[in-house]
N, C-alpha and C. Protein backbone atom coordinates (compact mmCIF):
# COMPACT_ATOMS: atom_id res chain seq x y z
N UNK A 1 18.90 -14.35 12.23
CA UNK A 1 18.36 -13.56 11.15
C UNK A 1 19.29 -12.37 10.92
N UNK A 2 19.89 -12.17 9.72
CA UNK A 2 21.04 -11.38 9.32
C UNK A 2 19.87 -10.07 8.86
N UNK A 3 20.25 -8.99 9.31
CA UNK A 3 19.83 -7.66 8.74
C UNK A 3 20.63 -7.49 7.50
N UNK A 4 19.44 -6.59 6.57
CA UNK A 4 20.56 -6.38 5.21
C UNK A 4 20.42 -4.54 5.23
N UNK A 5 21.21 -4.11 4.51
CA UNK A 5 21.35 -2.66 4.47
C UNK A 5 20.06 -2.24 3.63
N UNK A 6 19.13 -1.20 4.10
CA UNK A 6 18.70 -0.70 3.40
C UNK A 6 18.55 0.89 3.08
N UNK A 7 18.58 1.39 2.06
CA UNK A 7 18.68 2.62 1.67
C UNK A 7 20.00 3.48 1.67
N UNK A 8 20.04 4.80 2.06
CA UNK A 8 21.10 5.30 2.11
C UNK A 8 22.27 4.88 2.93
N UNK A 9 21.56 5.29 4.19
CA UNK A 9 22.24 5.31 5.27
C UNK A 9 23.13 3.73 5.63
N UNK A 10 22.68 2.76 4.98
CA UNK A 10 22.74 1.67 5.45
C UNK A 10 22.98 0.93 6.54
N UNK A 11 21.85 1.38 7.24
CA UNK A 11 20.86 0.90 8.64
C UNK A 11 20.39 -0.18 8.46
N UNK A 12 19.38 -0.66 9.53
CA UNK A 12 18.78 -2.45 9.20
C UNK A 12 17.86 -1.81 8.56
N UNK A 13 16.98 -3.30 8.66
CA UNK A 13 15.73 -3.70 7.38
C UNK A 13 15.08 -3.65 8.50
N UNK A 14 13.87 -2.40 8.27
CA UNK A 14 12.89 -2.79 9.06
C UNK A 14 12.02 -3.80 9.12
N UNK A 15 11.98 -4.44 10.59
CA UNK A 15 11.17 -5.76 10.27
C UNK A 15 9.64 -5.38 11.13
N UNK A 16 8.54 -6.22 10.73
CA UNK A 16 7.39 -5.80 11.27
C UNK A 16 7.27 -7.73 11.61
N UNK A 17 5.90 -7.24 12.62
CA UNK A 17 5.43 -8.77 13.57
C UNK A 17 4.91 -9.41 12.33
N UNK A 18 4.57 -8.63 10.80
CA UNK A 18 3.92 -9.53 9.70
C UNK A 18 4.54 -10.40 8.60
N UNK A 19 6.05 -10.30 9.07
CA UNK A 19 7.67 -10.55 8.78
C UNK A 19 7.17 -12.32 10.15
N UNK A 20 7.11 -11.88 11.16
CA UNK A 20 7.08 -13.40 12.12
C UNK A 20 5.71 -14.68 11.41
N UNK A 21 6.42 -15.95 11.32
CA UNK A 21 5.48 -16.77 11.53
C UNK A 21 4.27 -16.68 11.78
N UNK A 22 3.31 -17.03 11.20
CA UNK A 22 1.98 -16.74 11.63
C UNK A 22 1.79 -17.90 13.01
N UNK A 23 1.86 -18.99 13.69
CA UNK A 23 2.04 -19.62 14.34
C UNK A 23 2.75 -18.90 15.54
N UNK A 24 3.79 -18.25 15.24
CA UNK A 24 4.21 -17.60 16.20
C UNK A 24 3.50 -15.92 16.79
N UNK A 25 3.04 -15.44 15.83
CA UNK A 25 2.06 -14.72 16.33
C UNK A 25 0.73 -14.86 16.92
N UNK A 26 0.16 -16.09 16.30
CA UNK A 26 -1.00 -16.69 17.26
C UNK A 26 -0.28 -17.04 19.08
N UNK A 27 0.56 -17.26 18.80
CA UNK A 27 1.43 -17.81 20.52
C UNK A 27 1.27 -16.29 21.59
N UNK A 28 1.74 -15.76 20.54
CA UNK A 28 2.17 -14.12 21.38
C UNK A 28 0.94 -13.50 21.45
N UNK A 29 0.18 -13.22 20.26
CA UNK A 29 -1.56 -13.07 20.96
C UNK A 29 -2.54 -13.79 21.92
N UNK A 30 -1.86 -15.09 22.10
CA UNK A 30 -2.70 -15.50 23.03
C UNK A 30 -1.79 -15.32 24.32
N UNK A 31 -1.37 -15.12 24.39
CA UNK A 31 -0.48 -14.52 25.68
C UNK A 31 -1.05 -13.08 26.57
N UNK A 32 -1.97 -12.76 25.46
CA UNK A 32 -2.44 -10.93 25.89
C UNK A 32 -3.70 -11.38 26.34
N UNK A 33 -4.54 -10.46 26.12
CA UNK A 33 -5.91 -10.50 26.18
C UNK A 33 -6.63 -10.44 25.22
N UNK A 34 -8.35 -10.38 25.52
CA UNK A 34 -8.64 -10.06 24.26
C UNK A 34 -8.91 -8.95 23.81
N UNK A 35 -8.69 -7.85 24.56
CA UNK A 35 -8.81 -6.85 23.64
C UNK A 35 -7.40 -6.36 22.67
N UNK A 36 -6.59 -6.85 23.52
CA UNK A 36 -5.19 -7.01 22.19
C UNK A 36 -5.64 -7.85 21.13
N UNK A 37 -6.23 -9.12 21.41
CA UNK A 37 -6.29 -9.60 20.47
C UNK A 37 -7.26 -9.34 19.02
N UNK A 38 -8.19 -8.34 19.61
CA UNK A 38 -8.81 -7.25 18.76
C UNK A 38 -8.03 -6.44 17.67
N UNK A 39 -7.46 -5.45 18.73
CA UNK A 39 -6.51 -4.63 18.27
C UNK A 39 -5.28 -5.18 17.07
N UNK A 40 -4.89 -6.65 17.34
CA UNK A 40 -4.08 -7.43 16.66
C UNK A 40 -4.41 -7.15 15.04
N UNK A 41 -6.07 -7.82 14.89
CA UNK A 41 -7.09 -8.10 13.90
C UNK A 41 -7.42 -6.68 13.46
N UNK A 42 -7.11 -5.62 13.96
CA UNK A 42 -7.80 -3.95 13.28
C UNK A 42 -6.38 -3.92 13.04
N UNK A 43 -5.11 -4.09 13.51
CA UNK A 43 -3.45 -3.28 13.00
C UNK A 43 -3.62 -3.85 11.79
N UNK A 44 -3.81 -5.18 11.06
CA UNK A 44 -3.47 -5.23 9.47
C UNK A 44 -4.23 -6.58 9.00
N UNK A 45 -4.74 -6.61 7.65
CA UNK A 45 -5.75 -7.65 7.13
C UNK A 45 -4.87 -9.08 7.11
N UNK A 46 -3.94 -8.73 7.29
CA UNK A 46 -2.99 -10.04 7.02
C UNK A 46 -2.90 -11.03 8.64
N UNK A 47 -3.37 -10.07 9.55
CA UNK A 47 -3.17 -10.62 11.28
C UNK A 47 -4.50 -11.00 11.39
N UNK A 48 -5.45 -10.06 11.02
CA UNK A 48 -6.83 -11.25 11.20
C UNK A 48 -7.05 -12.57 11.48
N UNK A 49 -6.83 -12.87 10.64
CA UNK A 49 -6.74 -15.30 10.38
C UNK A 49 -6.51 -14.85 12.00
N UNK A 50 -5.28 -14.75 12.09
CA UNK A 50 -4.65 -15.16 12.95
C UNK A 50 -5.22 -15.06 14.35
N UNK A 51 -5.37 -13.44 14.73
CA UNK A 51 -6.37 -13.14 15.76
C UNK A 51 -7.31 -13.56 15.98
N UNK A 52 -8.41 -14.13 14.65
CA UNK A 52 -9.31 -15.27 15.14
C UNK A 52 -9.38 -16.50 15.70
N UNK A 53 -7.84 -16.83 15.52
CA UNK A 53 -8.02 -18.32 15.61
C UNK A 53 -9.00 -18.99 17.00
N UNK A 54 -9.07 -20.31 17.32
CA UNK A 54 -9.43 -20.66 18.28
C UNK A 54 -8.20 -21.11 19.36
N UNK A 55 -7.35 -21.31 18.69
CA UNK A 55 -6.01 -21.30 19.95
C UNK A 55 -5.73 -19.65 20.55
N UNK A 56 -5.67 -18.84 20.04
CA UNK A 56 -5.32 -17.60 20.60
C UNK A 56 -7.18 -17.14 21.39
N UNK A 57 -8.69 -17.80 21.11
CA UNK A 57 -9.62 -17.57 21.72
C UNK A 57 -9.65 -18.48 23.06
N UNK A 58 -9.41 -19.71 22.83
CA UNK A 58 -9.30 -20.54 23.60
C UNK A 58 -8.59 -20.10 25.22
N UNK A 59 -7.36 -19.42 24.79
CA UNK A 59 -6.83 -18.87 25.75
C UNK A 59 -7.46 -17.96 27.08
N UNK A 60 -8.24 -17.64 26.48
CA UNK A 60 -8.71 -16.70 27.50
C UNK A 60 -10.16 -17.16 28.09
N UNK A 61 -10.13 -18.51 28.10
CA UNK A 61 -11.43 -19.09 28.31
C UNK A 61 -10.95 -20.33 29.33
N UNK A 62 -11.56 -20.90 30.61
CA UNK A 62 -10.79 -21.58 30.97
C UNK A 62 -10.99 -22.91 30.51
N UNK A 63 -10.19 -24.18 30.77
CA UNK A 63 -10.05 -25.26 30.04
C UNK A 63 -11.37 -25.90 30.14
N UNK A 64 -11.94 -26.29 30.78
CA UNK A 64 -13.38 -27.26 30.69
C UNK A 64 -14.67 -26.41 30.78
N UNK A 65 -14.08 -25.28 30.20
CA UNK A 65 -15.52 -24.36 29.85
C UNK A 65 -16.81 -24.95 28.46
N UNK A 66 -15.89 -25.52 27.56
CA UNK A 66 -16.33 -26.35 26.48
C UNK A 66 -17.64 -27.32 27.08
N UNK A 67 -17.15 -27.92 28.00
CA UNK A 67 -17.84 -28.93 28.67
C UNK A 67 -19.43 -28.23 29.44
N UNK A 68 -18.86 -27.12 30.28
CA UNK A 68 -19.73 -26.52 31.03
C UNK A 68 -20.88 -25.67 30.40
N UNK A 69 -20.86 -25.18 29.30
CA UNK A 69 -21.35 -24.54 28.42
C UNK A 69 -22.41 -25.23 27.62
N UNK A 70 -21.94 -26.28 26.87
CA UNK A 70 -22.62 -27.62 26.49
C UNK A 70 -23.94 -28.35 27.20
N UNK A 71 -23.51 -28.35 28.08
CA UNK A 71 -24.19 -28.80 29.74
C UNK A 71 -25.48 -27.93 30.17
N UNK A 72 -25.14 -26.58 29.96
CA UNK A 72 -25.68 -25.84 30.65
C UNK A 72 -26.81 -25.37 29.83
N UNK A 73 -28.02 -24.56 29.92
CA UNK A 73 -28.92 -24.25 29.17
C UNK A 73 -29.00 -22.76 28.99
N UNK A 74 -28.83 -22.98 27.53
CA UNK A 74 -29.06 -21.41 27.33
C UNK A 74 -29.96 -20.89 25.84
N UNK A 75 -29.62 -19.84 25.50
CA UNK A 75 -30.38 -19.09 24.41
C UNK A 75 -29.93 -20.21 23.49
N UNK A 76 -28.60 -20.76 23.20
CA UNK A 76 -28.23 -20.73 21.43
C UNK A 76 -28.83 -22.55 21.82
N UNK A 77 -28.94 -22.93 20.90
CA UNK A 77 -29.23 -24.49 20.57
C UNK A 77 -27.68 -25.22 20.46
N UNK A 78 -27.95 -26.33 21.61
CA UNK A 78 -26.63 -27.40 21.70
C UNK A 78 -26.14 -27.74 20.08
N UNK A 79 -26.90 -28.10 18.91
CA UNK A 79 -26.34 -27.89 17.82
C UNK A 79 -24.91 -26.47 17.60
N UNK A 80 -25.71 -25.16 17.88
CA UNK A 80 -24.81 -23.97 17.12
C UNK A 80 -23.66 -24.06 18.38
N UNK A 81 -24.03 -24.15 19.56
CA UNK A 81 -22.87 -24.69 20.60
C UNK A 81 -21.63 -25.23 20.38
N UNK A 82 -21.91 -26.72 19.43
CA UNK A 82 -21.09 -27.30 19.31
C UNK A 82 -20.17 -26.79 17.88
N UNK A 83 -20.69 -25.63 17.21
CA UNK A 83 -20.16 -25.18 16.16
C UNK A 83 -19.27 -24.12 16.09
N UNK A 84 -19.64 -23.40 17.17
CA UNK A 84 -19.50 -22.07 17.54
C UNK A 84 -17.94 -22.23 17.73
N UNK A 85 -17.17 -20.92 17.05
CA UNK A 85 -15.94 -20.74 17.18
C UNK A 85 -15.40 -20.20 18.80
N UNK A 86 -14.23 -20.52 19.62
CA UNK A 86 -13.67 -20.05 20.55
C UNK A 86 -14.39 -18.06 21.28
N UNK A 87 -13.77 -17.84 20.12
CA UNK A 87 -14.51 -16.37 19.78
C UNK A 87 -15.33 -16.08 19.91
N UNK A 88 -16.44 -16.99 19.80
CA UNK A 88 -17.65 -16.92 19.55
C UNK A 88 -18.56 -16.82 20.59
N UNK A 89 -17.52 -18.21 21.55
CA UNK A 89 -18.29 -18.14 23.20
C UNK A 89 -17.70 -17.41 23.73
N UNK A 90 -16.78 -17.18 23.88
CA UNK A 90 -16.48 -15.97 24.65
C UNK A 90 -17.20 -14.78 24.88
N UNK A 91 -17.82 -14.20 23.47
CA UNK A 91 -18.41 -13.05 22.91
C UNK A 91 -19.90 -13.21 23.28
N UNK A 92 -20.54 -14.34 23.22
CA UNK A 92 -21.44 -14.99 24.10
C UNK A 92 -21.83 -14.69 25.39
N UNK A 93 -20.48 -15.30 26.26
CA UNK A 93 -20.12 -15.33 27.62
C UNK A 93 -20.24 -13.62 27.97
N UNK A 94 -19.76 -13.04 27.06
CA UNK A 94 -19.45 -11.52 27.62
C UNK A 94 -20.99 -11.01 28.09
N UNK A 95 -22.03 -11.12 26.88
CA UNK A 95 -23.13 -10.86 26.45
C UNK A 95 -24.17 -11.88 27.50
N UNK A 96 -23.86 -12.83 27.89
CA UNK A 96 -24.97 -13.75 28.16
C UNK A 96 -24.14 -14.83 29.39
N UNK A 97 -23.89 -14.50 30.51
CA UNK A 97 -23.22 -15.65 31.57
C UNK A 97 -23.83 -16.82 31.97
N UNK A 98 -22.85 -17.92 32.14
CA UNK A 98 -23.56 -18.84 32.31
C UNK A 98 -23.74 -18.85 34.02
N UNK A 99 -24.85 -19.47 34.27
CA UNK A 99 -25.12 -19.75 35.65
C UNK A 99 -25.26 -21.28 36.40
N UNK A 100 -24.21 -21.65 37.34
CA UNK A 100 -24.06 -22.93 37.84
C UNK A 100 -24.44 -22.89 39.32
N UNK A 101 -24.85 -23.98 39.37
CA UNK A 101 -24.70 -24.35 41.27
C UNK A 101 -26.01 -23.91 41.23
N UNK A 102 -27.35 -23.58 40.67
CA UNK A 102 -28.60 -23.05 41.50
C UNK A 102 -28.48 -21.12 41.11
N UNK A 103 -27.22 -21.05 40.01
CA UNK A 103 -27.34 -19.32 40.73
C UNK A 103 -26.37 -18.90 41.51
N UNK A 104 -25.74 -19.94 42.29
CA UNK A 104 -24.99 -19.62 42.86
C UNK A 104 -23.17 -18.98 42.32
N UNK A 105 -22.74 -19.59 41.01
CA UNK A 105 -21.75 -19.90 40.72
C UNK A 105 -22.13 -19.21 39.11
N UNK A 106 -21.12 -18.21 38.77
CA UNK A 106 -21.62 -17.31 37.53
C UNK A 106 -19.99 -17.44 36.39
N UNK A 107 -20.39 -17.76 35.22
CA UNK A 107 -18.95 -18.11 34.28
C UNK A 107 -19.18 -16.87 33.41
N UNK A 108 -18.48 -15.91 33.39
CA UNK A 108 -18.95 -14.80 32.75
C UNK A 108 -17.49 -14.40 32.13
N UNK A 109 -17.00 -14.39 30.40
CA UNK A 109 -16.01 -14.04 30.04
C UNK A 109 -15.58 -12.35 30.55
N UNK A 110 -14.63 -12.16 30.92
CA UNK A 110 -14.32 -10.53 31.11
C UNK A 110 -13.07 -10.18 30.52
């Protein structure tokens, strides 16, 4: 990527993360957490989409949580379960943990 001169001085072109791939910013937000990935979605209306996605939520959830969740009994109805965005359980999870094993064994997003 060639910088071009801008203005007087002829310095680079400032570039911002809203200049990168949106694909590639979903990669790099899910790399953080989620409260970056918050922060992502409040820096500019154009990163939102992105910060929502379910690949950058997914991340921070572990892999066969989908499964365990499903399984398990709780407030929302296995219907809205199966609808519910990445984001969504998580935000869930934060609010409402699931409990396995008898009680013994607690899945709680942090």
């Amino acid at each position: 990527m060639q910088s071009q001169p801008s203005g007087a001085g002829g310095g680079r072109a400032r570039r911002s993360i809203c200049d990168l791939p949106m694909d590639c910013v979903a990669r790099i937000a899910s790399l953080t957490s989620p409260g970056d990935a918050c922060r992502l979605a409040a820096a500019a209306a154009v990163l939102r989409p992105v910060a929502d996605l379910d690949d950058v939520w997914g991340s921070f959830l572990p892999p066969d949580l989908a499964d365990v969740v499903l399984d398990s009994k709780s407030v929302t109805s296995p219907a809205h379960r199966e609808r519910e965005t990445k984001k969504e359980m998580f935000l869930r999870l934060c609010d409402s943990p699931v409990l396995l094993d008898g009680g013994k064994l607690v899945i709680k997003a942090v």
